[in-house]
PDB file of N, CA and C in Angstrom:
ATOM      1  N   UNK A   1      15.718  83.471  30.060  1.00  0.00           N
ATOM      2  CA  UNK A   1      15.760  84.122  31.358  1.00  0.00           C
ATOM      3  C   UNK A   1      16.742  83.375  32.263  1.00  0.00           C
ATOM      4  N   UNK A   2      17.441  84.177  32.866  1.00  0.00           N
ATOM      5  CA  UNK A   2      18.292  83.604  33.373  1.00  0.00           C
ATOM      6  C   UNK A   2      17.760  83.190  35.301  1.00  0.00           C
ATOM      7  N   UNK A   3      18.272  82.058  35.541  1.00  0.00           N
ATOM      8  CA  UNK A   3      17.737  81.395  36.936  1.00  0.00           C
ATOM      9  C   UNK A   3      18.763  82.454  38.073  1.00  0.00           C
ATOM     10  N   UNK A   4      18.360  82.162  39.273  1.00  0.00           N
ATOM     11  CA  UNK A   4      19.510  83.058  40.744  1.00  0.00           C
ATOM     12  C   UNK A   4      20.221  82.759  40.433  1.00  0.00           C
ATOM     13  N   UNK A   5      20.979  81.149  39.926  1.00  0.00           N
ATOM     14  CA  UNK A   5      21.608  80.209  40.173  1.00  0.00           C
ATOM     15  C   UNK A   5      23.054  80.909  39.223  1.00  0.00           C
ATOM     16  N   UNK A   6      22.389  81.263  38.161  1.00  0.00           N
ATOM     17  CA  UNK A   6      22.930  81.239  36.907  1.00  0.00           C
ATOM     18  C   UNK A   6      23.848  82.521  36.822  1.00  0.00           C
ATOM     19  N   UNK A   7      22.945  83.605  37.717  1.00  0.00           N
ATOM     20  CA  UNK A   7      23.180  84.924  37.920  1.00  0.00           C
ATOM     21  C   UNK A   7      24.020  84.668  39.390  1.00  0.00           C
ATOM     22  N   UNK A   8      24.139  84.372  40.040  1.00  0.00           N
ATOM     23  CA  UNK A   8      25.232  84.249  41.068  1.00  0.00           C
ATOM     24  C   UNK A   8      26.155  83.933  40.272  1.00  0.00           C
ATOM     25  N   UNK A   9      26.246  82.421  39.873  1.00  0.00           N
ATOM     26  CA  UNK A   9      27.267  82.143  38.993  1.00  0.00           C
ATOM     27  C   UNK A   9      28.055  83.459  38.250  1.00  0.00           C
ATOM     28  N   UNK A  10      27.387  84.001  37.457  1.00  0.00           N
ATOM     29  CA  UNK A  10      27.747  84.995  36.606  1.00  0.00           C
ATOM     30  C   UNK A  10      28.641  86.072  36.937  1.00  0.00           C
ATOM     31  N   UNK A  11      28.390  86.327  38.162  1.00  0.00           N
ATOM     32  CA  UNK A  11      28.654  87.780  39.092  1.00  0.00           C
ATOM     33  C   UNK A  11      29.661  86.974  39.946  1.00  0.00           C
ATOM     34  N   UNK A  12      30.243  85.868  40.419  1.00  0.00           N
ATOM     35  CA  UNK A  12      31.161  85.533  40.653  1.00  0.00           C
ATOM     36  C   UNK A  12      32.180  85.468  39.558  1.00  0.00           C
ATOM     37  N   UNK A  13      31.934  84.582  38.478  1.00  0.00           N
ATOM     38  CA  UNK A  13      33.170  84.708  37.447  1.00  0.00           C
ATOM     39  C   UNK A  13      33.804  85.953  37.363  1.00  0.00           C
ATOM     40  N   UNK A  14      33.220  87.083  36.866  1.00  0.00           N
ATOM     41  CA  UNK A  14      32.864  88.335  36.376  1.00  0.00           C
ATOM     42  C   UNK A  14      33.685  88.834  37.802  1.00  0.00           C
ATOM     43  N   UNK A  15      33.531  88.785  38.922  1.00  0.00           N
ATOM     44  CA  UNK A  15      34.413  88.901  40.490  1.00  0.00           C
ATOM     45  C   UNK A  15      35.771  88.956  40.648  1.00  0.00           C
ATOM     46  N   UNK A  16      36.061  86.959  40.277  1.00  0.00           N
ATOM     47  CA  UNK A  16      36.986  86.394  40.216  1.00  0.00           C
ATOM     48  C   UNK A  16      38.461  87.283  38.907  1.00  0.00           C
ATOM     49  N   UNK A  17      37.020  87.053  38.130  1.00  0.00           N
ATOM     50  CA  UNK A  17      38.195  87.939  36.881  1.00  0.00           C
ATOM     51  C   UNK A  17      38.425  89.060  37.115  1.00  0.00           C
ATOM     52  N   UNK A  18      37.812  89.788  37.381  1.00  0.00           N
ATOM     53  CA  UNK A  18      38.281  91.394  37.777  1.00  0.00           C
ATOM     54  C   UNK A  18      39.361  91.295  38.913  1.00  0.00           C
ATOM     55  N   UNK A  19      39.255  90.806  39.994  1.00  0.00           N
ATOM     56  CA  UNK A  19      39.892  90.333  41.281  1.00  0.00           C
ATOM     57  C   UNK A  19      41.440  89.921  40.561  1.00  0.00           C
ATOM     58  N   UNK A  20      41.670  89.234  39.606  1.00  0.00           N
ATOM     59  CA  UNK A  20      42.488  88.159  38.853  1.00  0.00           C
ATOM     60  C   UNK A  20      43.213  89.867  38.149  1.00  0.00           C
ATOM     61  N   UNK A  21      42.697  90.236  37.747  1.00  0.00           N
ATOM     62  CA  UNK A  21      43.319  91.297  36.827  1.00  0.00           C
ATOM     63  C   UNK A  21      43.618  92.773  37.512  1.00  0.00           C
ATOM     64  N   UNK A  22      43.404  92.844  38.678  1.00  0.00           N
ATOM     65  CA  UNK A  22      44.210  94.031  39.371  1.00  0.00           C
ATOM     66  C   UNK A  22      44.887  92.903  40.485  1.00  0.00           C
ATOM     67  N   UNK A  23      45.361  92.051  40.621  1.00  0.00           N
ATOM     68  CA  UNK A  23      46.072  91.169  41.336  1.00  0.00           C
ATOM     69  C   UNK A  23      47.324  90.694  40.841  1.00  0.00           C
ATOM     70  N   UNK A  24      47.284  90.385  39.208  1.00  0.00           N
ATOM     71  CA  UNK A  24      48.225  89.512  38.607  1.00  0.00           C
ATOM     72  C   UNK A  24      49.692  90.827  38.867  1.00  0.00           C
ATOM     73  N   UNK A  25      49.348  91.773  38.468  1.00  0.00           N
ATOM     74  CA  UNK A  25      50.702  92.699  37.916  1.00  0.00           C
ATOM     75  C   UNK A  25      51.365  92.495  39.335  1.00  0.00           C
ATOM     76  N   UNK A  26      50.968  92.519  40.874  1.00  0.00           N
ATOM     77  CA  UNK A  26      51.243  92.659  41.896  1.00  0.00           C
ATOM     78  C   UNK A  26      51.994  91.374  42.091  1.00  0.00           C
ATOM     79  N   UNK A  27      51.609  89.805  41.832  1.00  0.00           N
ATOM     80  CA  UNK A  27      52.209  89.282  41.882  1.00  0.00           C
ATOM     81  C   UNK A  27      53.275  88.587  40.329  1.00  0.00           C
ATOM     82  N   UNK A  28      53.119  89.079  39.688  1.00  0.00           N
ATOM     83  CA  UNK A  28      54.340  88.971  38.550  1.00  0.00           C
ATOM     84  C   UNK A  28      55.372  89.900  38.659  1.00  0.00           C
ATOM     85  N   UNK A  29      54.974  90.833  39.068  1.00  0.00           N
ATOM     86  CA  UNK A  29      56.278  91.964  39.727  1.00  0.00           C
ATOM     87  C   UNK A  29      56.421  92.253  40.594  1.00  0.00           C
ATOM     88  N   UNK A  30      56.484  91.375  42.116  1.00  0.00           N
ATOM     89  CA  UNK A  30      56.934  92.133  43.180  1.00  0.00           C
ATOM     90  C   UNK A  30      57.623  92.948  43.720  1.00  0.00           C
ATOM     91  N   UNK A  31      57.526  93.958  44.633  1.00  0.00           N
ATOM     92  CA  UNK A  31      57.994  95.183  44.620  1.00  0.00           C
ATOM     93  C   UNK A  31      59.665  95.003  45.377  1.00  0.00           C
ATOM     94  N   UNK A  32      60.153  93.513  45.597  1.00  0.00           N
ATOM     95  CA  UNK A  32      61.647  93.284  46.544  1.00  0.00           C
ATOM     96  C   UNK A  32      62.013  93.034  44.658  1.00  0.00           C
ATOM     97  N   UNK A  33      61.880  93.309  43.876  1.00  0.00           N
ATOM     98  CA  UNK A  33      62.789  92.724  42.566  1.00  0.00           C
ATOM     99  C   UNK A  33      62.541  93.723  41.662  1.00  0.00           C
ATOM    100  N   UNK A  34      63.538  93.965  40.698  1.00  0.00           N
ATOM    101  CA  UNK A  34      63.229  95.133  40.018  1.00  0.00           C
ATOM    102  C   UNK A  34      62.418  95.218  38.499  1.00  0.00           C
ATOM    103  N   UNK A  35      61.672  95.912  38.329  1.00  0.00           N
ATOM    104  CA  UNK A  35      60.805  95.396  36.667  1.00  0.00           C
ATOM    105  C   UNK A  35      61.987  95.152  35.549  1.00  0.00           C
ATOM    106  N   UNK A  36      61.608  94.200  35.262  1.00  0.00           N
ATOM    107  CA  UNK A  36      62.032  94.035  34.079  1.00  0.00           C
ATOM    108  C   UNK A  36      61.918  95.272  32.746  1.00  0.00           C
ATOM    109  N   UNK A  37      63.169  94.919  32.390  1.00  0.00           N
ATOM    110  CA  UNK A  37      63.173  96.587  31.202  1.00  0.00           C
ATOM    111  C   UNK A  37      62.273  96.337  30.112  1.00  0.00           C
ATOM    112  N   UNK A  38      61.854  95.237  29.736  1.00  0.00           N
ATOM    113  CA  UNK A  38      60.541  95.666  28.637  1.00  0.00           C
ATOM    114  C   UNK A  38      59.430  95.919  29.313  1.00  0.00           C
ATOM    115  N   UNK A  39      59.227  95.802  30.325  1.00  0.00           N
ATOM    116  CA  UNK A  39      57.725  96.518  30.896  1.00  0.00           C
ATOM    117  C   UNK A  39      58.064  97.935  30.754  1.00  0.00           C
ATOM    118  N   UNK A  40      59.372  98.071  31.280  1.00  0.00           N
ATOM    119  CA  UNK A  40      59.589  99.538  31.537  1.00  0.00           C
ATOM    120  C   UNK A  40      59.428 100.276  30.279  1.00  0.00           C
ATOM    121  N   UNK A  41      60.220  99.689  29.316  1.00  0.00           N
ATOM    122  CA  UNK A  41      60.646 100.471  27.965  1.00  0.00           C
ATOM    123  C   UNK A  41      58.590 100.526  27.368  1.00  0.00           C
ATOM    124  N   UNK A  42      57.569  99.558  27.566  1.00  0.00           N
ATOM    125  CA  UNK A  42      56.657  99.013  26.783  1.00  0.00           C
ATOM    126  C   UNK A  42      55.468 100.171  27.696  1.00  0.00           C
ATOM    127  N   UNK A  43      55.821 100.842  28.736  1.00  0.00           N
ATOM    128  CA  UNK A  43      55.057 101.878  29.991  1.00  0.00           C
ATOM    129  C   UNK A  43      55.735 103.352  29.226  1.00  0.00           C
ATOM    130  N   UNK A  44      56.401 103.007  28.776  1.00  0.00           N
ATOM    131  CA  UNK A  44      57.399 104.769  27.892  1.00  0.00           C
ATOM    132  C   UNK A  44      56.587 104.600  26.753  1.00  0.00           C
ATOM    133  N   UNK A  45      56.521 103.532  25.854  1.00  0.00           N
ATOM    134  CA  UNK A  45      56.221 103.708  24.514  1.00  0.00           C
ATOM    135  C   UNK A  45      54.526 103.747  24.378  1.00  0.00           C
ATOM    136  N   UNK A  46      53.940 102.722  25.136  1.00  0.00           N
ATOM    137  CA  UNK A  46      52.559 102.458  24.294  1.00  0.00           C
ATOM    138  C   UNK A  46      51.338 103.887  24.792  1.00  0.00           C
ATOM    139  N   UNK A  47      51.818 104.594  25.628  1.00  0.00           N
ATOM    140  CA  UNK A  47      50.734 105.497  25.971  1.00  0.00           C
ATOM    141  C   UNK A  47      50.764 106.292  24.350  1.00  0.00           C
ATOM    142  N   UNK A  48      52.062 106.819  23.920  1.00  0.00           N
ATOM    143  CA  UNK A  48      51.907 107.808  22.596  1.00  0.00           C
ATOM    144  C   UNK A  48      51.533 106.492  21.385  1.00  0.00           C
ATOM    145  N   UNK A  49      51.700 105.128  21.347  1.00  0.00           N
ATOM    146  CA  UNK A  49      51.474 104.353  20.450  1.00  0.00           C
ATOM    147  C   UNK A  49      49.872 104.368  20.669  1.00  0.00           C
ATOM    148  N   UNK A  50      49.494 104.564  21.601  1.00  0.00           N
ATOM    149  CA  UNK A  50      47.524 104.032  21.697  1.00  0.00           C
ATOM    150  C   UNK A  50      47.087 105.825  21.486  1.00  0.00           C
ATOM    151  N   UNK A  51      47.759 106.200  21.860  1.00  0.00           N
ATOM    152  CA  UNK A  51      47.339 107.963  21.221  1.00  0.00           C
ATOM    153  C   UNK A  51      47.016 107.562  19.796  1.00  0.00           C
ATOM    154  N   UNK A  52      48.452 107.514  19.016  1.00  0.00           N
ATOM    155  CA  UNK A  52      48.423 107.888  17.730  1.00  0.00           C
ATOM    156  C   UNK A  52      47.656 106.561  17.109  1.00  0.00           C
ATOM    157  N   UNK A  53      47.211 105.120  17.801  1.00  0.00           N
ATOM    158  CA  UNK A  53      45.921 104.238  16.716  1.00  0.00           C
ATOM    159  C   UNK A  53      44.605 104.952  17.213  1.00  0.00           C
ATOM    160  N   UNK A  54      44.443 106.273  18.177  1.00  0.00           N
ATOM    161  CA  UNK A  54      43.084 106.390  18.305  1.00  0.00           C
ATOM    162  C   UNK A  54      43.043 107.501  17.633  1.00  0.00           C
ATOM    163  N   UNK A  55      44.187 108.694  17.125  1.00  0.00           N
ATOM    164  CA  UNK A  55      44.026 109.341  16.062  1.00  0.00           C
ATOM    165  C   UNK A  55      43.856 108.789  15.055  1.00  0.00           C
ATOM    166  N   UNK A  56      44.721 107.623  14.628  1.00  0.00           N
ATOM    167  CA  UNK A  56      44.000 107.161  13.012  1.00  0.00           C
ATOM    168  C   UNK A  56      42.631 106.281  12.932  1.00  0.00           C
ATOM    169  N   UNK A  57      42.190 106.028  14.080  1.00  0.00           N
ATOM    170  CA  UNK A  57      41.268 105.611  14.038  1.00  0.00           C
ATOM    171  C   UNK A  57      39.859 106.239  13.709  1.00  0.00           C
ATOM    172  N   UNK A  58      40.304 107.951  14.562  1.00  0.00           N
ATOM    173  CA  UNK A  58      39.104 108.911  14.513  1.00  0.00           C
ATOM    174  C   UNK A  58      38.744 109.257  12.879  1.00  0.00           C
ATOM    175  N   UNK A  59      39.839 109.489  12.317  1.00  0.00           N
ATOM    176  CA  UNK A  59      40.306 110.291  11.020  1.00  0.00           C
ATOM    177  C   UNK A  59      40.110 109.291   9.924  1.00  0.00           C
ATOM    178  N   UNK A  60      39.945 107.970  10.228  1.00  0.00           N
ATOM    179  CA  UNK A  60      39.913 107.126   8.990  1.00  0.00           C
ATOM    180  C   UNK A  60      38.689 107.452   8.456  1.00  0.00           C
ATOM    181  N   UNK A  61      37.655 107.777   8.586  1.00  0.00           N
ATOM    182  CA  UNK A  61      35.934 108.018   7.999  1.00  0.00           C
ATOM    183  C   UNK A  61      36.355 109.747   7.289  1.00  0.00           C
ATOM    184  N   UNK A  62      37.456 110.428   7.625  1.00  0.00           N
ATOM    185  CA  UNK A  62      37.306 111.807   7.161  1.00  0.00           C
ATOM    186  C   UNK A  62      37.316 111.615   5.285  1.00  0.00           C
ATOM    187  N   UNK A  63      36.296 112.364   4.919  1.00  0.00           N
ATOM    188  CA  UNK A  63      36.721 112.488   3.204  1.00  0.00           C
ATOM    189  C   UNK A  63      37.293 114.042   3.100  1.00  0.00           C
ATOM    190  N   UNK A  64      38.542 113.818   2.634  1.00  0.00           N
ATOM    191  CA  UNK A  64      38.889 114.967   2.367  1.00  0.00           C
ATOM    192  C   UNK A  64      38.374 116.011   1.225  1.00  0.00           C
ATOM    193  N   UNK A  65      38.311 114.770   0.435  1.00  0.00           N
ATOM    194  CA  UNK A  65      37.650 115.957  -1.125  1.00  0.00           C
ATOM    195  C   UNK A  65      36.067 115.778  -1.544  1.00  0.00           C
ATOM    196  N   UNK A  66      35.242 115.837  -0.300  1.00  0.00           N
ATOM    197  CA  UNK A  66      34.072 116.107   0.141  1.00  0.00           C
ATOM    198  C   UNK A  66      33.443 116.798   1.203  1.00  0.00           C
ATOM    199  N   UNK A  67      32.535 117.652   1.049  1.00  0.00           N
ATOM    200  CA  UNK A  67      31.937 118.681   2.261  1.00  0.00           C
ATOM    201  C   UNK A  67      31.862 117.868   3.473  1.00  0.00           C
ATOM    202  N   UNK A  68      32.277 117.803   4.383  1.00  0.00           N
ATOM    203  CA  UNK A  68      32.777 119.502   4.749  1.00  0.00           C
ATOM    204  C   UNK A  68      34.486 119.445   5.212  1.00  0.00           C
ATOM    205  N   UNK A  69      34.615 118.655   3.866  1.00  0.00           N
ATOM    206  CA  UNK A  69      36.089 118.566   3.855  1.00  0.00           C
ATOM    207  C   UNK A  69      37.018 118.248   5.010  1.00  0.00           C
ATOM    208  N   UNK A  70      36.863 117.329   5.877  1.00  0.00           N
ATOM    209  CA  UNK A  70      37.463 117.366   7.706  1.00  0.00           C
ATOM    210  C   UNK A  70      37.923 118.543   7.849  1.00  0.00           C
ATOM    211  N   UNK A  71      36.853 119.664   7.971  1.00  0.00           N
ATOM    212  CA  UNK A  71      37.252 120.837   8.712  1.00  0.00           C
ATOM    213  C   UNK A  71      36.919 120.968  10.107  1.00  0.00           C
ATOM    214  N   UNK A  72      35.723 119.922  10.470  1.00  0.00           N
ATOM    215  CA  UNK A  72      35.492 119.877  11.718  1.00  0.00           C
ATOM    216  C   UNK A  72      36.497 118.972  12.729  1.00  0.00           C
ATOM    217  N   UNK A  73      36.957 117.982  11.890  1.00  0.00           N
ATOM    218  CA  UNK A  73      38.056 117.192  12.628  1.00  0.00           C
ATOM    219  C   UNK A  73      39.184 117.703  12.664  1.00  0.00           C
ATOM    220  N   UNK A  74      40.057 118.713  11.892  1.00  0.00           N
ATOM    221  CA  UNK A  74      40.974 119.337  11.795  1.00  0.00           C
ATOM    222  C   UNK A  74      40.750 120.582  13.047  1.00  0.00           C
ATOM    223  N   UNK A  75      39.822 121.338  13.189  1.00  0.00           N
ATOM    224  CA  UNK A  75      39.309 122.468  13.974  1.00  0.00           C
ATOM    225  C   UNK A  75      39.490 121.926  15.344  1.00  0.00           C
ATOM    226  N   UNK A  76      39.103 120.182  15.529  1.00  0.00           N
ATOM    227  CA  UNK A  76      38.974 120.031  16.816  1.00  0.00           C
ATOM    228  C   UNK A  76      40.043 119.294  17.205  1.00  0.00           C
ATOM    229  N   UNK A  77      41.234 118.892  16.574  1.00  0.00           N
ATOM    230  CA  UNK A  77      42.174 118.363  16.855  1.00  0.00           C
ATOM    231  C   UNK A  77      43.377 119.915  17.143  1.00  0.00           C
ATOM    232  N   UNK A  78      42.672 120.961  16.263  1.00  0.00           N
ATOM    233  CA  UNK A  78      43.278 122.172  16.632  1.00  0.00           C
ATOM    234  C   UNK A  78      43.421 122.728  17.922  1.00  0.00           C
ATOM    235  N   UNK A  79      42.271 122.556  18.598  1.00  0.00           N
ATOM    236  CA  UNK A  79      41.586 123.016  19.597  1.00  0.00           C
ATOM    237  C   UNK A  79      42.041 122.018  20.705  1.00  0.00           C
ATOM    238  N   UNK A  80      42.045 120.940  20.618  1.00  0.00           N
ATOM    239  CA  UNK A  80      42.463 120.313  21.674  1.00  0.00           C
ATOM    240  C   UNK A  80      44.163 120.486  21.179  1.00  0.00           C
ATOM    241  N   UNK A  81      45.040 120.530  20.802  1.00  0.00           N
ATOM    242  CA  UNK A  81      46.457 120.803  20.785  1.00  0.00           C
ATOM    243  C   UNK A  81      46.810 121.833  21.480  1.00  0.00           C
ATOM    244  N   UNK A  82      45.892 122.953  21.336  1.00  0.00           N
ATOM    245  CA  UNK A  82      46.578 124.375  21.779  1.00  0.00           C
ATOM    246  C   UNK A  82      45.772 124.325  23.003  1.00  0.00           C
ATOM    247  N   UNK A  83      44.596 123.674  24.009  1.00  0.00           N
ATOM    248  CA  UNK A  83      44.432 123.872  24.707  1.00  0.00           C
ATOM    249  C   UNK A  83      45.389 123.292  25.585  1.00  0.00           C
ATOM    250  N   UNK A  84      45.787 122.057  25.209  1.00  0.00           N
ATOM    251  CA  UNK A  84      46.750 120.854  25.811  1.00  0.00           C
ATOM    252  C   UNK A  84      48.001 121.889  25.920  1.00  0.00           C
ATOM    253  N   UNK A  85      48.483 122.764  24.959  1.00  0.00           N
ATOM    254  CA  UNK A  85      49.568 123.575  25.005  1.00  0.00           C
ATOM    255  C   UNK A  85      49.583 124.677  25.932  1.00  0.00           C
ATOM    256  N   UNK A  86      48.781 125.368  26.560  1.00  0.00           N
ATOM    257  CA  UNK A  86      48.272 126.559  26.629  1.00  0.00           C
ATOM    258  C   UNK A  86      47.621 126.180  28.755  1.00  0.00           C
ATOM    259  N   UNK A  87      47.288 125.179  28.396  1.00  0.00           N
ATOM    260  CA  UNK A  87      46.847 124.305  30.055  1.00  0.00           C
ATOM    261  C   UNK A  87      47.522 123.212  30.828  1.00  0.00           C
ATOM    262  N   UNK A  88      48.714 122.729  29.440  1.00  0.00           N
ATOM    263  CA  UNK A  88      48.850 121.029  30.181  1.00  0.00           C
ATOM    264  C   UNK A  88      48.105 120.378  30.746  1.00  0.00           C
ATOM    265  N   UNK A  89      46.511 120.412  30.690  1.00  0.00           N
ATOM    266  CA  UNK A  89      45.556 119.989  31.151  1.00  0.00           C
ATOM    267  C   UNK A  89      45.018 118.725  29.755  1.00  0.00           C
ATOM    268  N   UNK A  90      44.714 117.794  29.742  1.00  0.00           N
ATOM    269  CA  UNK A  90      44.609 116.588  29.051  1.00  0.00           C
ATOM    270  C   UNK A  90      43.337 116.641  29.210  1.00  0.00           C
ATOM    271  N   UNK A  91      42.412 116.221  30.381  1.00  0.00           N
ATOM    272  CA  UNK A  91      40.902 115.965  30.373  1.00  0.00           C
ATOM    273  C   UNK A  91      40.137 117.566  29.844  1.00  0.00           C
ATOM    274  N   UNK A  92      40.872 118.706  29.863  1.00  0.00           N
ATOM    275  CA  UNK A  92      40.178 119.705  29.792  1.00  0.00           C
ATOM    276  C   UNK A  92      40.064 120.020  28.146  1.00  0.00           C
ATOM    277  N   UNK A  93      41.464 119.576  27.882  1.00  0.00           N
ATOM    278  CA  UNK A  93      41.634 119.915  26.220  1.00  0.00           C
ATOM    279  C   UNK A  93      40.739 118.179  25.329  1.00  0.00           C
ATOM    280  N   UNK A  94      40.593 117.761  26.039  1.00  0.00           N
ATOM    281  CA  UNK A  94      40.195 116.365  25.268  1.00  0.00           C
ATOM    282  C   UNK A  94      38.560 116.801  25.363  1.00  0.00           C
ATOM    283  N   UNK A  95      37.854 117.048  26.780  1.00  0.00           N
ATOM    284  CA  UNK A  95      36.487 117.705  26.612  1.00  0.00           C
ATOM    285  C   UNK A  95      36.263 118.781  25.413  1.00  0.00           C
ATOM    286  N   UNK A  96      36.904 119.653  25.865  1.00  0.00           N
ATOM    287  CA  UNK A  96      36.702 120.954  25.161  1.00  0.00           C
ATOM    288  C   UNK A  96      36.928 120.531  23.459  1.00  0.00           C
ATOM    289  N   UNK A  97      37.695 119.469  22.978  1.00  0.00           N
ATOM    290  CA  UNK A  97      37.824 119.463  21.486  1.00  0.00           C
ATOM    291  C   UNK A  97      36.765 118.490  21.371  1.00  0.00           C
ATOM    292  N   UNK A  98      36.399 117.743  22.336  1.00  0.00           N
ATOM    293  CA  UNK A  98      34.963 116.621  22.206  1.00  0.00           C
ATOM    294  C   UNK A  98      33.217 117.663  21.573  1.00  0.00           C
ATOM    295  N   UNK A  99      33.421 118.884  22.771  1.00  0.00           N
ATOM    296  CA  UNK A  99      32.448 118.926  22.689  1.00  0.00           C
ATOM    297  C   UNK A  99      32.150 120.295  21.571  1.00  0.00           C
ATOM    298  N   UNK A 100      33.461 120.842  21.144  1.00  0.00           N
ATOM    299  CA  UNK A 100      34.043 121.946  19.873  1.00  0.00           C
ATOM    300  C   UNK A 100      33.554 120.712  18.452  1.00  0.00           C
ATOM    301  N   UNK A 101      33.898 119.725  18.616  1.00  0.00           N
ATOM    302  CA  UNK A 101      33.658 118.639  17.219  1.00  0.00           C
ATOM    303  C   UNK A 101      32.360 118.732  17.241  1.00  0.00           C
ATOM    304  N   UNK A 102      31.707 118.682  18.297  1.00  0.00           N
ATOM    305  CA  UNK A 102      30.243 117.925  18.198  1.00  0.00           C
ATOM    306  C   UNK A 102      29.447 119.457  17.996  1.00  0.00           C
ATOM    307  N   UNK A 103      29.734 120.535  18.183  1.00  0.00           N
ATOM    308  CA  UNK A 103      29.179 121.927  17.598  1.00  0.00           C
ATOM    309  C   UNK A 103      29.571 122.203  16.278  1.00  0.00           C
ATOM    310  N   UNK A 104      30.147 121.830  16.043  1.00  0.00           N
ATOM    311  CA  UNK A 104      30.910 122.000  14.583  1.00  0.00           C
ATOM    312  C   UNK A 104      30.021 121.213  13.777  1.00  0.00           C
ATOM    313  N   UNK A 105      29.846 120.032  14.423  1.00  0.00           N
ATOM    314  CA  UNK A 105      29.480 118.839  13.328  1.00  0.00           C
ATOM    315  C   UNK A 105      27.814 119.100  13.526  1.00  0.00           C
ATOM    316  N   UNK A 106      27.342 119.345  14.611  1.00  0.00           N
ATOM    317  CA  UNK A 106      25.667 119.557  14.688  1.00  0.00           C
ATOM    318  C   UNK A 106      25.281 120.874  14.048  1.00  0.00           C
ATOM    319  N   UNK A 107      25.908 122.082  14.346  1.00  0.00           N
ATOM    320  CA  UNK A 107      25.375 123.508  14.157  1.00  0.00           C
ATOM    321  C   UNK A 107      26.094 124.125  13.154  1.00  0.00           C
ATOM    322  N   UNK A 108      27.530 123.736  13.016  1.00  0.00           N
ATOM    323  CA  UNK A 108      27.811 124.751  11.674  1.00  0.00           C
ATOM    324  C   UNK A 108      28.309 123.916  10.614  1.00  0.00           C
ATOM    325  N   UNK A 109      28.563 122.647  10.440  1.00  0.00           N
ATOM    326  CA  UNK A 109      28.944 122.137   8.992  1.00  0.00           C
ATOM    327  C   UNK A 109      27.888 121.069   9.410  1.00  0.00           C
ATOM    328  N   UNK A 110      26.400 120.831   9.301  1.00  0.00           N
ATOM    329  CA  UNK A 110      25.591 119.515   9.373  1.00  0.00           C
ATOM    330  C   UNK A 110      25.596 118.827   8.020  1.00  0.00           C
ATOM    331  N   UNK A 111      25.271 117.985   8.009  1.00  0.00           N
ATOM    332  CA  UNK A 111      25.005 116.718   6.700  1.00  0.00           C
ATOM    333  C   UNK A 111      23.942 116.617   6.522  1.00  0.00           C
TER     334      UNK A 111
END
């Protein structure tokens, strides 16, 4: 069990660091100097690089040459593409293929 003492403590570090980490970028790049081009080039690249490790990440458990064959992961990566196409909407097509997987996977292909 933890003492007040311990728990103040705690909730300060936990403060400090959060405080520390929306602070640092502000002062490593001030806004009188211009970013440096690998931040810039590394703000272009890693949004589609952390896309595509959380697609292979989803897809690594799929068995293909077993029921239900990633038809539900294929259906919902379908579904969120053409909504993303069709809306340019990101949170709407990322819900909508979240919650298309999870009908798929509960009500029409279960294990």
């Amino acid at each position: 069990m933890m003492t007040t003492l311990q728990a103040i403590v705690t909730v300060a570090i936990i403060a400090v660091g959060t405080l520390a980490t929306r602070a640092l970028p502000f002062l490593a790049f001030p806004a009188n100097r211009p970013t440096p081009r690998v931040v810039v080039y590394l703000g272009r690249v890693l949004p589609f690089a952390i896309t595509a490790m959380l697609i292979v990440y989803c897809l690594k458990d799929v068995t293909p040459f077993a029921s239900p064959y990633g038809l539900p992961e294929l259906l919902a990566i379908f579904i969120v593409a053409l909504l993303f196409l069709i809306f340019k909407n990101s949170l709407l097509a990322i819900a909508a293929g979240t919650v298309a997987y999870m009908l798929l996977v509960q009500l029409v292909f279960p294990v």
